[in-house]
N, C-alpha and C. Protein backbone atom coordinates (compact mmCIF):
# COMPACT_ATOMS: atom_id res chain seq x y z
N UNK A 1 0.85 -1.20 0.00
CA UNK A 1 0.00 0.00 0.00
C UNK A 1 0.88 1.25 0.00
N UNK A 2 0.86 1.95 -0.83
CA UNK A 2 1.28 3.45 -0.67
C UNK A 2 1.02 4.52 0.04
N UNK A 3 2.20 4.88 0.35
CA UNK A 3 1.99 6.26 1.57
C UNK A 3 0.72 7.52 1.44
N UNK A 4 0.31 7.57 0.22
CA UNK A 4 -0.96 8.18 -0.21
C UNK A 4 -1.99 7.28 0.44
N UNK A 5 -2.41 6.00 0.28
CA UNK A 5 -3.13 5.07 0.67
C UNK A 5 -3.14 4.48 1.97
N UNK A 6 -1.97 4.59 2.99
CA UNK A 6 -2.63 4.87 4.23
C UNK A 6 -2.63 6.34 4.75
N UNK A 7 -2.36 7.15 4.10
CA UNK A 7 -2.79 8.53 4.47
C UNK A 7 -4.23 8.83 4.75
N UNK A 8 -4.85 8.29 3.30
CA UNK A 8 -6.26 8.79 3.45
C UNK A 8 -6.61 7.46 3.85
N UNK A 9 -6.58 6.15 4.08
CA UNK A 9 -7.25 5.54 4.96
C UNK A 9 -7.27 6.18 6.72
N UNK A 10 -6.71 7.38 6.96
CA UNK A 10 -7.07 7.68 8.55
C UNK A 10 -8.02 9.12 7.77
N UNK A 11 -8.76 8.98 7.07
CA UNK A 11 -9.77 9.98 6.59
C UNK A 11 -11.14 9.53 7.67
N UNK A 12 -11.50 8.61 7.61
CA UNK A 12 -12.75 8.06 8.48
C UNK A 12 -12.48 8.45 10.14
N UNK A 13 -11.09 7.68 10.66
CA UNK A 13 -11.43 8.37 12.09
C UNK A 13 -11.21 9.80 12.36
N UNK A 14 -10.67 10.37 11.28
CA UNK A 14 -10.52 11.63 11.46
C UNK A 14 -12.07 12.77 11.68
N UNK A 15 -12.38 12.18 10.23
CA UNK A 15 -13.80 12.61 9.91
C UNK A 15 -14.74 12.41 10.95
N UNK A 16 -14.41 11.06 11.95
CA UNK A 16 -15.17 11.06 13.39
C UNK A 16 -15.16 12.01 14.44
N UNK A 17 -13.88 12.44 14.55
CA UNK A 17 -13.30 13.09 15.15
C UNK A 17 -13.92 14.18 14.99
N UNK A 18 -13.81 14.79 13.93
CA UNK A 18 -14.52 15.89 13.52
C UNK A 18 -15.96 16.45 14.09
N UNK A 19 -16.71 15.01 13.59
CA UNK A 19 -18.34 14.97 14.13
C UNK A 19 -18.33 15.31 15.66
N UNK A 20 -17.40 14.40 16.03
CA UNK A 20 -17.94 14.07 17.90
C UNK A 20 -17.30 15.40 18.08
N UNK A 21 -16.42 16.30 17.63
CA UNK A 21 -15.92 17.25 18.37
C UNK A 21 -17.56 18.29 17.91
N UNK A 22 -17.79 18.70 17.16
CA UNK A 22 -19.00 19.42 16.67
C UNK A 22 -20.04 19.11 17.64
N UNK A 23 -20.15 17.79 17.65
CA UNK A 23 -21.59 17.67 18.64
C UNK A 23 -21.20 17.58 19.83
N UNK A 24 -19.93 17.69 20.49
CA UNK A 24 -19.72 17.82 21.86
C UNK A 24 -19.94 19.62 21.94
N UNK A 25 -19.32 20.32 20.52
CA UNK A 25 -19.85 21.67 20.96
C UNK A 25 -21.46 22.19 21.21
N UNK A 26 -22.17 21.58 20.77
CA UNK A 26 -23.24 21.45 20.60
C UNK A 26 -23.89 21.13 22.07
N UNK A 27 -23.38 20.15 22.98
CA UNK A 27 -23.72 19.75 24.32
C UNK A 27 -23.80 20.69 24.86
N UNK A 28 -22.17 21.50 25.12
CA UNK A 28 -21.52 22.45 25.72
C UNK A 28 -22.39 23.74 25.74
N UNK A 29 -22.54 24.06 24.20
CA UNK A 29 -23.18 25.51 24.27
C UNK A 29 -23.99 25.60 22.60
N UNK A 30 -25.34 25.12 22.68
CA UNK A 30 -25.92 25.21 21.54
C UNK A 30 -26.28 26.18 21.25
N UNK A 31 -26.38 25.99 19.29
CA UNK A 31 -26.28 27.31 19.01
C UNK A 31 -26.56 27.11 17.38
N UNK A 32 -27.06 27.58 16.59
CA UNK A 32 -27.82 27.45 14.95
C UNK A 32 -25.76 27.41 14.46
N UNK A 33 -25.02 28.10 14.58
CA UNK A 33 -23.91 28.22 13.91
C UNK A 33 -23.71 26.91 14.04
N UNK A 34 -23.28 26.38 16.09
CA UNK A 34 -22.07 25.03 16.46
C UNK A 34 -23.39 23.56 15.19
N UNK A 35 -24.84 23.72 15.33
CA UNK A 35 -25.43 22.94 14.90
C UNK A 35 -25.09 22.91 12.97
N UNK A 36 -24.60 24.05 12.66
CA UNK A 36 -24.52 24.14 11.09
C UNK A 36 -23.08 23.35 10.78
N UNK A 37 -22.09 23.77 11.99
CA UNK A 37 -20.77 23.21 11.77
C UNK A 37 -21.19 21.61 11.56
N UNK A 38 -21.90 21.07 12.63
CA UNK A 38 -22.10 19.88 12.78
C UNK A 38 -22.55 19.29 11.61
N UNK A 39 -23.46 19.62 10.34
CA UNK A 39 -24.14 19.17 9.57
C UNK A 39 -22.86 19.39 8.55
N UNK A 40 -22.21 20.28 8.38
CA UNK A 40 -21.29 20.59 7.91
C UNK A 40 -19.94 19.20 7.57
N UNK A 41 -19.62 18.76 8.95
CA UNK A 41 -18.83 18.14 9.26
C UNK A 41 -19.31 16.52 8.63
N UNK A 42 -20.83 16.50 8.76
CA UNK A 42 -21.02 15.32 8.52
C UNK A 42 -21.33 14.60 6.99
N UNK A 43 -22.14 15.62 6.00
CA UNK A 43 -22.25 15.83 4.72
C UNK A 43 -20.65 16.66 4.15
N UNK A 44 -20.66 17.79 4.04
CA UNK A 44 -20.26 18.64 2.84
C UNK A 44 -19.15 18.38 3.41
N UNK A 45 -17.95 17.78 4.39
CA UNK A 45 -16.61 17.71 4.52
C UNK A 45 -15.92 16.01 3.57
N UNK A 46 -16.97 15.28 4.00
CA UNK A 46 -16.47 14.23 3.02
C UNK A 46 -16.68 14.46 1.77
N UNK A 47 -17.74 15.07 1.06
CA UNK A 47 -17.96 15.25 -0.26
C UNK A 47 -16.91 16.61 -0.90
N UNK A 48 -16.32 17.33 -0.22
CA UNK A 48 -15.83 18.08 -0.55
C UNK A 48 -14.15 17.53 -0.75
N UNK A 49 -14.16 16.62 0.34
CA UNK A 49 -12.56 16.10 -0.08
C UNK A 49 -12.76 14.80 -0.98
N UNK A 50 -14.09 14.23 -1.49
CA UNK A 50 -13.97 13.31 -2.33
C UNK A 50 -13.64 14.10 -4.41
N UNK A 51 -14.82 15.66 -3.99
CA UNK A 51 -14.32 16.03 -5.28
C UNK A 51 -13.04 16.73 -5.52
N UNK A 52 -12.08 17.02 -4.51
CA UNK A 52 -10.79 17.51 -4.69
C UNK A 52 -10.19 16.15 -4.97
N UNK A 53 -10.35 14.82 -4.57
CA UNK A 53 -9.51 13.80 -4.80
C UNK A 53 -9.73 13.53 -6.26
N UNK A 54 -10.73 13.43 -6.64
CA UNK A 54 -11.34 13.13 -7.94
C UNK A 54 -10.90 13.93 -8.87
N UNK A 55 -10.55 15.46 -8.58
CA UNK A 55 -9.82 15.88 -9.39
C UNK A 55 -8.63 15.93 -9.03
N UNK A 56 -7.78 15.52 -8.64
CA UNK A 56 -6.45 15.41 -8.43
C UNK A 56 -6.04 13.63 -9.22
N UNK A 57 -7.08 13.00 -9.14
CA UNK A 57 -6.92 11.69 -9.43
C UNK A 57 -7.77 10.95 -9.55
N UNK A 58 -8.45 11.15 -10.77
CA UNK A 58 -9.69 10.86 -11.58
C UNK A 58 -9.74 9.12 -11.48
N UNK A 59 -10.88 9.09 -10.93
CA UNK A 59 -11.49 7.27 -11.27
C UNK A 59 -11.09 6.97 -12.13
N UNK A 60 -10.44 5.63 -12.42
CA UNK A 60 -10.56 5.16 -13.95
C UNK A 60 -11.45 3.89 -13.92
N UNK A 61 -12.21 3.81 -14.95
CA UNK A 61 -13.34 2.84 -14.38
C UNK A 61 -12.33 1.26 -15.17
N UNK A 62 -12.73 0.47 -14.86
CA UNK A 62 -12.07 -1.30 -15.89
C UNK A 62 -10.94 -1.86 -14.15
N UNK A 63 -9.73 -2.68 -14.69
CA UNK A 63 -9.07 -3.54 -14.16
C UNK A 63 -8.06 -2.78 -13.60
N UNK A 64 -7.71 -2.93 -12.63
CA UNK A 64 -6.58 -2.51 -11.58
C UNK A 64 -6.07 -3.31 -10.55
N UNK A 65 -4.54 -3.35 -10.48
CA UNK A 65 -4.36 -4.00 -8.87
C UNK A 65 -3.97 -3.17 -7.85
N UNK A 66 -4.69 -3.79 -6.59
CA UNK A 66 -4.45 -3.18 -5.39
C UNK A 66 -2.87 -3.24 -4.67
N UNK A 67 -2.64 -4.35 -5.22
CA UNK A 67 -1.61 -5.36 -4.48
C UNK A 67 0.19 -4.36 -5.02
N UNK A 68 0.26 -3.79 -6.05
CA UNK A 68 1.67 -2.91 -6.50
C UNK A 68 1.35 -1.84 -5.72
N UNK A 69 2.85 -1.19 -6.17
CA UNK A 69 2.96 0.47 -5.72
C UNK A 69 2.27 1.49 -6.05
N UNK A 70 1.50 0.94 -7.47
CA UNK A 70 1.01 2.21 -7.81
C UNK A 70 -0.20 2.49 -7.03
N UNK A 71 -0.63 3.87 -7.06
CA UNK A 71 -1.66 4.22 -5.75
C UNK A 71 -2.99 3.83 -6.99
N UNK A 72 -3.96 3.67 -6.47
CA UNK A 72 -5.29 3.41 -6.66
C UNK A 72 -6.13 4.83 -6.52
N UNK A 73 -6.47 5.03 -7.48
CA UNK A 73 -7.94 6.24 -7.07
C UNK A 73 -8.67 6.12 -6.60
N UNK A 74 -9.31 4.54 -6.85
CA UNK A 74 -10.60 4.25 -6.09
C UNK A 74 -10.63 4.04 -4.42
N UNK A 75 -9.67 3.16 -4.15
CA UNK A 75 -9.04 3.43 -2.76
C UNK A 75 -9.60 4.37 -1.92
N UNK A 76 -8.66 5.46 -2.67
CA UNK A 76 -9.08 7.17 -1.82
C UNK A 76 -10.59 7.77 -2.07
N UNK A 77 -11.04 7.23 -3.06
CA UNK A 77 -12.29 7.93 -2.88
C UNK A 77 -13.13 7.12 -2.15
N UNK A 78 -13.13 5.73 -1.82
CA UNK A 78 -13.60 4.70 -1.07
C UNK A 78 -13.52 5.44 0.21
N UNK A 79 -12.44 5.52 0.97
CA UNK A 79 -12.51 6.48 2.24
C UNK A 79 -13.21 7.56 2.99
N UNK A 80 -13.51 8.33 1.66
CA UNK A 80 -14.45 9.04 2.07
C UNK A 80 -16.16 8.63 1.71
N UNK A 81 -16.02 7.98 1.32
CA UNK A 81 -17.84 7.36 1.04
C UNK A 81 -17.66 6.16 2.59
N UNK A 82 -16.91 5.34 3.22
CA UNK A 82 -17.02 4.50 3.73
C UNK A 82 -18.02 4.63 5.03
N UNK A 83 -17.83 6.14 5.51
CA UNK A 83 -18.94 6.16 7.37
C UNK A 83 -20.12 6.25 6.92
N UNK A 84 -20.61 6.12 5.43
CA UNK A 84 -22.18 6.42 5.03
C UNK A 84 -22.83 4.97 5.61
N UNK A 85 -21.73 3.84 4.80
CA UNK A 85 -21.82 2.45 4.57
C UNK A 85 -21.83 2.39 6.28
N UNK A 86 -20.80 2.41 7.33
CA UNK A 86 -20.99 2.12 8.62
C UNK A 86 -22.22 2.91 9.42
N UNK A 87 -22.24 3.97 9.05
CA UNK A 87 -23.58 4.79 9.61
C UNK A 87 -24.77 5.00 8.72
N UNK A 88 -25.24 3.34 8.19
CA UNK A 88 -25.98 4.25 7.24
C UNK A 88 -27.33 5.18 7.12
N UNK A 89 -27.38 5.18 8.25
CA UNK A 89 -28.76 6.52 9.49
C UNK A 89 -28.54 7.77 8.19
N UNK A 90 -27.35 7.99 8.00
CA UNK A 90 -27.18 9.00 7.85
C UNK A 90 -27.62 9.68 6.97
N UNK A 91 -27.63 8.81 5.70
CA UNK A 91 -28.27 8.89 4.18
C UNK A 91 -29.63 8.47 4.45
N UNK A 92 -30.08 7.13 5.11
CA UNK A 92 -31.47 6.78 5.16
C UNK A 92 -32.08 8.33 5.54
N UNK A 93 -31.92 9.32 6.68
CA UNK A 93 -32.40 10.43 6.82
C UNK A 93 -32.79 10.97 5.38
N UNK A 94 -31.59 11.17 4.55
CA UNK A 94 -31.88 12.27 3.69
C UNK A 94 -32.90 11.21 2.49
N UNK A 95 -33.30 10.01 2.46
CA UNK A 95 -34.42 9.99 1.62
C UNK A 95 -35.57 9.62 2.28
N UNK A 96 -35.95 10.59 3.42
CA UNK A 96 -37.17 10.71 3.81
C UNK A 96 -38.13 11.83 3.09
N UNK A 97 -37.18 12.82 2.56
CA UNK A 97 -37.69 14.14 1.81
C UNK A 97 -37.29 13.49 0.57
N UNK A 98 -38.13 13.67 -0.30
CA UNK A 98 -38.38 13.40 -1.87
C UNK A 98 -37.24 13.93 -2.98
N UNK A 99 -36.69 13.90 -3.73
CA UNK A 99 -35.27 14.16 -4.01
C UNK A 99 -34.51 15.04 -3.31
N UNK A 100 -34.06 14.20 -2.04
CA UNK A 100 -32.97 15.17 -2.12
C UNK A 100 -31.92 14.00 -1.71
N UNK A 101 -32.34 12.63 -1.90
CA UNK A 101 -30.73 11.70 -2.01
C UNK A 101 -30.81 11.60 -3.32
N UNK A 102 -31.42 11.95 -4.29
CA UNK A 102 -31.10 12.03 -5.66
C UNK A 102 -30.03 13.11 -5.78
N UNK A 103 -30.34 14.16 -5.41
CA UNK A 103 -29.20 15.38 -5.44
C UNK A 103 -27.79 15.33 -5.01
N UNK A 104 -28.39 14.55 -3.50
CA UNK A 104 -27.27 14.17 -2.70
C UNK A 104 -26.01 13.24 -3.53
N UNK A 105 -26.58 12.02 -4.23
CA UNK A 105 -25.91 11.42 -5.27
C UNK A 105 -25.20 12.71 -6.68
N UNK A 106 -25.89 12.90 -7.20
CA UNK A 106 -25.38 14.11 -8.16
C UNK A 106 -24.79 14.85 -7.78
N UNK A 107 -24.73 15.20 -6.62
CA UNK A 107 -23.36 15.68 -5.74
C UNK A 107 -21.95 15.02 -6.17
N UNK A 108 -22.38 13.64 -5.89
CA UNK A 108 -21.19 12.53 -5.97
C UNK A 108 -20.82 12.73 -7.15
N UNK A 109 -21.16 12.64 -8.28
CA UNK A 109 -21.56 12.38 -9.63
C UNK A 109 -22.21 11.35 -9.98
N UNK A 110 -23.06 11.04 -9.67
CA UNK A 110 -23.94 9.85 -10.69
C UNK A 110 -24.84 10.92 -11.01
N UNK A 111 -25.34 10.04 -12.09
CA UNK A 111 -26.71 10.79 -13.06
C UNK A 111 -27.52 10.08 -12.87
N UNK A 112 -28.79 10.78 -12.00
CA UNK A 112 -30.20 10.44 -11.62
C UNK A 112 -31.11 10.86 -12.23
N UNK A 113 -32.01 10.38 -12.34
CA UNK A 113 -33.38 10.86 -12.98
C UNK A 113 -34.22 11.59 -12.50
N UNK A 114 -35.39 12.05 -12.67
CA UNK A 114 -36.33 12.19 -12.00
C UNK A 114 -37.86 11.00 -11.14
N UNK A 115 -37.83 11.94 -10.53
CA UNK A 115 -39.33 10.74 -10.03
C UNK A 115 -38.71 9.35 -9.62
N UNK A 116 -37.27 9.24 -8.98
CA UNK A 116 -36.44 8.16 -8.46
C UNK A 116 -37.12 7.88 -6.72
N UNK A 117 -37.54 6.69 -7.06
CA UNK A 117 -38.33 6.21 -5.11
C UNK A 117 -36.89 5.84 -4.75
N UNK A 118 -36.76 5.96 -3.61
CA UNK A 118 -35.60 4.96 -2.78
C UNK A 118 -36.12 4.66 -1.27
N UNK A 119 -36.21 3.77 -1.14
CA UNK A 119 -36.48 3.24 0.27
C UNK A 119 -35.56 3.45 1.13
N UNK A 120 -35.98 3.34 2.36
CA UNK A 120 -34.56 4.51 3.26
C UNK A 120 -33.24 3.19 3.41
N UNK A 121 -33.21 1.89 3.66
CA UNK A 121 -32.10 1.20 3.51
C UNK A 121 -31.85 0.61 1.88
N UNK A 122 -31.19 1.18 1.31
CA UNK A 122 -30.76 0.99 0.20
C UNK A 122 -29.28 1.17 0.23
N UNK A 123 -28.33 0.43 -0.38
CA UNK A 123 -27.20 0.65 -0.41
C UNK A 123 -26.26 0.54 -1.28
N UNK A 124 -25.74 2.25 -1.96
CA UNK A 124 -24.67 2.35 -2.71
C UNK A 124 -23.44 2.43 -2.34
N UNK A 125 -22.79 1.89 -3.07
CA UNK A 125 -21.08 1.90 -2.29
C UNK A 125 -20.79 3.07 -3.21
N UNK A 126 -20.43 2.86 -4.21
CA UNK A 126 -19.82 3.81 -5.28
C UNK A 126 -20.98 4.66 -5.33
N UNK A 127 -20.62 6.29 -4.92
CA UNK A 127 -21.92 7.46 -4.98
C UNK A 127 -20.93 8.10 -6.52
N UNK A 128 -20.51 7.98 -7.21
CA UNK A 128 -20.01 8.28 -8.25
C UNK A 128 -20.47 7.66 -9.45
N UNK A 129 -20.47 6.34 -9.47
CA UNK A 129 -20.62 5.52 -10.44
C UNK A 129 -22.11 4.48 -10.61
N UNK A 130 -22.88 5.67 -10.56
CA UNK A 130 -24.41 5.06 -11.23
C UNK A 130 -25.48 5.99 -11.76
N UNK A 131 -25.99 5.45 -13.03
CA UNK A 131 -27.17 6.35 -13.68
C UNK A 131 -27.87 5.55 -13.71
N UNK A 132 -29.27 6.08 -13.69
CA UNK A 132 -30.49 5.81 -13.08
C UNK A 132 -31.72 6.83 -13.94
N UNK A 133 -32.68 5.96 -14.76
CA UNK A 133 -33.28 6.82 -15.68
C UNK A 133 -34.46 7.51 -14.52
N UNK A 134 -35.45 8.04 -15.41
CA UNK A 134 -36.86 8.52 -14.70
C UNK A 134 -37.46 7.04 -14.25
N UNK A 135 -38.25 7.53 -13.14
CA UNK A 135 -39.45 6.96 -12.60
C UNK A 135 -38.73 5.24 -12.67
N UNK A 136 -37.74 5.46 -11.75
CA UNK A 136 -36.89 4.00 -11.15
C UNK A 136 -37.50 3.97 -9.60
N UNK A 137 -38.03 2.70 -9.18
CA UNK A 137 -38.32 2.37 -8.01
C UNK A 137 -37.39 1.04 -7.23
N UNK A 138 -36.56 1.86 -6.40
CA UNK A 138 -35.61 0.96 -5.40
C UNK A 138 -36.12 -0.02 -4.25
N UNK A 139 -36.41 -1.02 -4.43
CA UNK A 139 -36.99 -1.71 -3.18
C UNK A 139 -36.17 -1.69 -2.19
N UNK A 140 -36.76 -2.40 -1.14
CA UNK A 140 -36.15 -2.43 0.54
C UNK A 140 -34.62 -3.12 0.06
N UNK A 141 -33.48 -3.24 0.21
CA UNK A 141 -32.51 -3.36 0.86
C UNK A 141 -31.68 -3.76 -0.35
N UNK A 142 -32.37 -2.81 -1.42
CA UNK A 142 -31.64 -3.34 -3.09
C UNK A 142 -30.16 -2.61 -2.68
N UNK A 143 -28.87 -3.16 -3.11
CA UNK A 143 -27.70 -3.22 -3.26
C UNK A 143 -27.11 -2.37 -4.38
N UNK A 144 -26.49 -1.51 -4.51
CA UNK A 144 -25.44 -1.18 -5.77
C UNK A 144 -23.83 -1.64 -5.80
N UNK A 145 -23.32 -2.36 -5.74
CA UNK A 145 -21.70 -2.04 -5.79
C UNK A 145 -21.16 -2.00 -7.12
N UNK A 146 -20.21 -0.87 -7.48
CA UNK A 146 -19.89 -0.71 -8.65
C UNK A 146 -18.43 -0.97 -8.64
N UNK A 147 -17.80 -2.20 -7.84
CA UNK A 147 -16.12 -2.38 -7.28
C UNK A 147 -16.48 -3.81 -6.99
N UNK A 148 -15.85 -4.73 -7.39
CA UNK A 148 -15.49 -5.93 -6.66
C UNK A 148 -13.73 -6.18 -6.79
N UNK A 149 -13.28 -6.84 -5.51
CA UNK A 149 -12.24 -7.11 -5.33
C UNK A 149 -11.71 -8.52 -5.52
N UNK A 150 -11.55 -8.97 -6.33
CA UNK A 150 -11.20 -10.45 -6.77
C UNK A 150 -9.64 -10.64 -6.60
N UNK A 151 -9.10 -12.48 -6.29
CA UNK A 151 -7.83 -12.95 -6.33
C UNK A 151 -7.61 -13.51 -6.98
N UNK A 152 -6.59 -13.51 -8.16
CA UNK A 152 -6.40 -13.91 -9.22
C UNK A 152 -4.88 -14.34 -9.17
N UNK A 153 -5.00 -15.80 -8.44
CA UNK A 153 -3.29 -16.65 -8.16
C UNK A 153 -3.45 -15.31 -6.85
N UNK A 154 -1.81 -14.69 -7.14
CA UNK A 154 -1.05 -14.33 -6.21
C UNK A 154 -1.72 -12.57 -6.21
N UNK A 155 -2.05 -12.45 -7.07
CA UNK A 155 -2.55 -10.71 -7.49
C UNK A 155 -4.08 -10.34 -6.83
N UNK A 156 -4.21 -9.58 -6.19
CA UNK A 156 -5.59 -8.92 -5.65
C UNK A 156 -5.80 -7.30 -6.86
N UNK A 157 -7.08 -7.94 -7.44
CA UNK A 157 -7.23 -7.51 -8.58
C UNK A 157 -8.78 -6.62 -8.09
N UNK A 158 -9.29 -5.49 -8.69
CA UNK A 158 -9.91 -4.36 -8.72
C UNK A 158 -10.56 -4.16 -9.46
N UNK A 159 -11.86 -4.21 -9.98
CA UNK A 159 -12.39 -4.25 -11.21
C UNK A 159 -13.67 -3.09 -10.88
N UNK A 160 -13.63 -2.32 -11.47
CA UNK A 160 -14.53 -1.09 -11.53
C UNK A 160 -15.49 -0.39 -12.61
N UNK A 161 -16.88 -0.05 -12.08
CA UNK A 161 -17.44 -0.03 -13.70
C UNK A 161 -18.92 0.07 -12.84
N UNK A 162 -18.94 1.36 -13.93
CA UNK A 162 -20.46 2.13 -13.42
C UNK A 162 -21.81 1.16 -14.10
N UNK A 163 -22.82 1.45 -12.67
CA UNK A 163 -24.32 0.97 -13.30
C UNK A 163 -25.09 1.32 -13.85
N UNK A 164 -25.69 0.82 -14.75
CA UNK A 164 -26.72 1.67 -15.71
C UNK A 164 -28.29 1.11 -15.31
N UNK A 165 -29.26 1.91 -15.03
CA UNK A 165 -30.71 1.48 -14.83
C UNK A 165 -31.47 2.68 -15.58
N UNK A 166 -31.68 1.77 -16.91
CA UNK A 166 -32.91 2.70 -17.67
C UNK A 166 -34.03 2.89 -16.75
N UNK A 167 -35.29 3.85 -17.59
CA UNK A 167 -36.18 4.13 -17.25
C UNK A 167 -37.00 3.21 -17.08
N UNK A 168 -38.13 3.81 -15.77
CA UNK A 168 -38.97 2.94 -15.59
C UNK A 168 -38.91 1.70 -15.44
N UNK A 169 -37.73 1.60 -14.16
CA UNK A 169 -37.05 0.11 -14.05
C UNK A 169 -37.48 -0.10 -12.29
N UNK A 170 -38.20 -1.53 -11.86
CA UNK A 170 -38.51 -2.02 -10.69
C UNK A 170 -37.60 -2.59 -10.07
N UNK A 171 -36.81 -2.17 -9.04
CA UNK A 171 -35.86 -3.42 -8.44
C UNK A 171 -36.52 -3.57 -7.20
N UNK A 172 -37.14 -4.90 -7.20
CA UNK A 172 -37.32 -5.55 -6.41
C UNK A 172 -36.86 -5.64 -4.53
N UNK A 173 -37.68 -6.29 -3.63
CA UNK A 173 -36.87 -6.27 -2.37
C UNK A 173 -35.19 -6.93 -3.00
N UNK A 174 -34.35 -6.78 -2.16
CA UNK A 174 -32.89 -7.33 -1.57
C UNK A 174 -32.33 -7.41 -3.08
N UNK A 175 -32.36 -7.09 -4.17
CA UNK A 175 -31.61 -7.22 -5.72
C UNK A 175 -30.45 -6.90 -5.05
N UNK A 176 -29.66 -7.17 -5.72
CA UNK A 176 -28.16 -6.75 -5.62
C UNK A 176 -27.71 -6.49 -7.17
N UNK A 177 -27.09 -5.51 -7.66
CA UNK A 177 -26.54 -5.11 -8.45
C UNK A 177 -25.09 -5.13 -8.89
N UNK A 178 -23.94 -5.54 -9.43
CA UNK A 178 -22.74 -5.81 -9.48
C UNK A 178 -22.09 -4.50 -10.35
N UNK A 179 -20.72 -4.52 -10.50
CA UNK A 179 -20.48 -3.39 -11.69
C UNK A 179 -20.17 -3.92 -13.28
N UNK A 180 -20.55 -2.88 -13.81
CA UNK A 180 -21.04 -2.82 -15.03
C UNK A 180 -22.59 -3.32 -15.63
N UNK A 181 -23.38 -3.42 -14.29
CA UNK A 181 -24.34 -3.97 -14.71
C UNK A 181 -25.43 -2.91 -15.47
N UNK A 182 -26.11 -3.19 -16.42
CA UNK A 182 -27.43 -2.97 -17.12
C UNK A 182 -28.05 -3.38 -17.33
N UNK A 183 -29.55 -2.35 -16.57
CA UNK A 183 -30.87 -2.45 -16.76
C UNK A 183 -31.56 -2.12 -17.84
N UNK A 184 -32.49 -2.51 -18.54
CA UNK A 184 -32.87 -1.66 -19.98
C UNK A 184 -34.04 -1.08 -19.40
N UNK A 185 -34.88 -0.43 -19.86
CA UNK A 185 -36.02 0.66 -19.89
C UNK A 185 -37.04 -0.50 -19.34
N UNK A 186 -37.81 -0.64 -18.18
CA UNK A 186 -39.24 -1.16 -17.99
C UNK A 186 -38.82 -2.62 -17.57
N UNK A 187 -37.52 -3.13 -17.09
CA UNK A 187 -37.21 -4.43 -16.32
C UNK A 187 -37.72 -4.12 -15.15
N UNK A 188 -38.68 -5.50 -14.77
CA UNK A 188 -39.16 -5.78 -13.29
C UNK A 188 -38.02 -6.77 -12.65
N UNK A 189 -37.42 -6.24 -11.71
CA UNK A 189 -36.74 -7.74 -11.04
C UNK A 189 -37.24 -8.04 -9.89
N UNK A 190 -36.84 -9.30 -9.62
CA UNK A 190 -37.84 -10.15 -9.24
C UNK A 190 -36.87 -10.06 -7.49
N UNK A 191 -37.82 -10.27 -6.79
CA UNK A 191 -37.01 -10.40 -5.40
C UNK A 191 -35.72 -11.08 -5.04
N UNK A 192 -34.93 -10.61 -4.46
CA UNK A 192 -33.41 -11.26 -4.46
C UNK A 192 -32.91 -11.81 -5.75
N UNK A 193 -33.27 -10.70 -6.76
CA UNK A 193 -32.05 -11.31 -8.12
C UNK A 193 -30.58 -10.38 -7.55
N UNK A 194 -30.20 -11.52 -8.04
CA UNK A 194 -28.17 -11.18 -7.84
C UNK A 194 -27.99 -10.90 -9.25
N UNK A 195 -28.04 -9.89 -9.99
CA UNK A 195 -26.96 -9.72 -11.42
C UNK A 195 -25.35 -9.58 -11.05
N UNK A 196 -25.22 -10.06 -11.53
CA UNK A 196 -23.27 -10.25 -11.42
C UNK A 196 -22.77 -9.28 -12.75
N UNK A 197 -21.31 -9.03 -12.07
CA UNK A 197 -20.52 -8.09 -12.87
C UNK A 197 -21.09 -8.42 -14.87
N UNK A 198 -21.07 -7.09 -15.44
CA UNK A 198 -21.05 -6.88 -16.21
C UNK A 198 -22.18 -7.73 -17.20
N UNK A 199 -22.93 -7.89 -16.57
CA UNK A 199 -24.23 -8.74 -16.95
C UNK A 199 -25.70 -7.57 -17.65
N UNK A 200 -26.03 -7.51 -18.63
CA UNK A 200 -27.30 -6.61 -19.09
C UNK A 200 -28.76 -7.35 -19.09
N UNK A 201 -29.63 -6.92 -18.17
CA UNK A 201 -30.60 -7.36 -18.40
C UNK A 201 -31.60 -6.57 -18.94
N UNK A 202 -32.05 -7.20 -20.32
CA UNK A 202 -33.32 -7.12 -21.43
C UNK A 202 -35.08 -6.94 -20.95
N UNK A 203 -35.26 -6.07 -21.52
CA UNK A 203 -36.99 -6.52 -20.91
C UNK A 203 -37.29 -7.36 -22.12
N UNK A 204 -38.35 -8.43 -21.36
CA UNK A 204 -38.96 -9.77 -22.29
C UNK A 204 -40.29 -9.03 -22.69
């Protein structure tokens, strides 16, 4: 691992750090500012150092290894998406109000649609790497990962690759989604389908 790569792996307890210091100010002596820092600390500080990383060292989406010297992009931007995945309260909040984890994502960069349902446990790993047409409905505990980490012999290998879900697409309770996967326009899936990497599914 490279000195870049455990650098920003202490991004998460830092970023804790951050929070608990905010909401201990908050104990201490509340106040609309110490409460703005706090919201501050918990949204717009990771997203703000994910799009400086991103431009300093752009995703490349396809095959990579973890295992050489060379540093990984995805890595570092993994770090800062990771306390969503351990806390995921945090995001379930923001799709209680009607797009605004659509926005929240387009923040990231993915391209969302309009008229997108999401049920409050839903879970994207990669907030970068997924488009999503109009009037897509996310069931209870549907999955995105747009990264799997495979061993290949002696090499720990990285394979990366954004999701595509046309319009007017049903995912079902518990689907799981892999990367590179595609949905076409008006697919119903069916409860607990697993699509695996780089797999397109057709409407019949």
């Amino acid at each position: 691992m490279t000195f870049r790569a455990r650098l920003f792996a202490w991004f998460p307890p830092a970023w804790l750090a951050a929070v608990l210091g905010a909401a201990l100010a908050i104990a201490c002596e509340p106040g609309i500012g110490r409460v703005a820092a706090l919201l501050l600390a918990l949204y717009a500080l990771p997203l703000a150092c994910f799009r400086i990383h991103n431009w300093l060292w752009p995703l490349v989406e396809g095959r990579s290894r973890l295992d050489t010297p060379e540093y990984s992009p995805w890595w570092g931007g993994h770090q800062f998406q990771v306390m969503y995945n351990a806390f995921p309260a945090l995001e379930a909040a923001l799709r209680l109000v009607p797009g605004l984890y659509s926005a929240w994502l387009r923040l990231w960069g993915s391209r969302i649609g309009r008229r997108v349902h999401w049920t409050p446990r839903v879970d994207i790993s990669d907030r970068s790497l997924l488009e999503v047409g109009n009037d897509v409905v996310f069931g209870h505990l549907v999955a995105c990962y747009a990264h799997v980490v495979m061993r290949r012999g002696e090499r720990t290998v990285l394979y990366v690759r954004r999701i595509r879900i046309g319009h007017g697409v049903l995912l079902g309770f518990a689907c799981r989604l892999g990367p590179g996967v595609r949905v076409d326009d008006g697919v119903a899936l069916a409860s607990r389908t697993d699509v695996f990497v780089g797999r397109r599914i057709r409407r019949v």
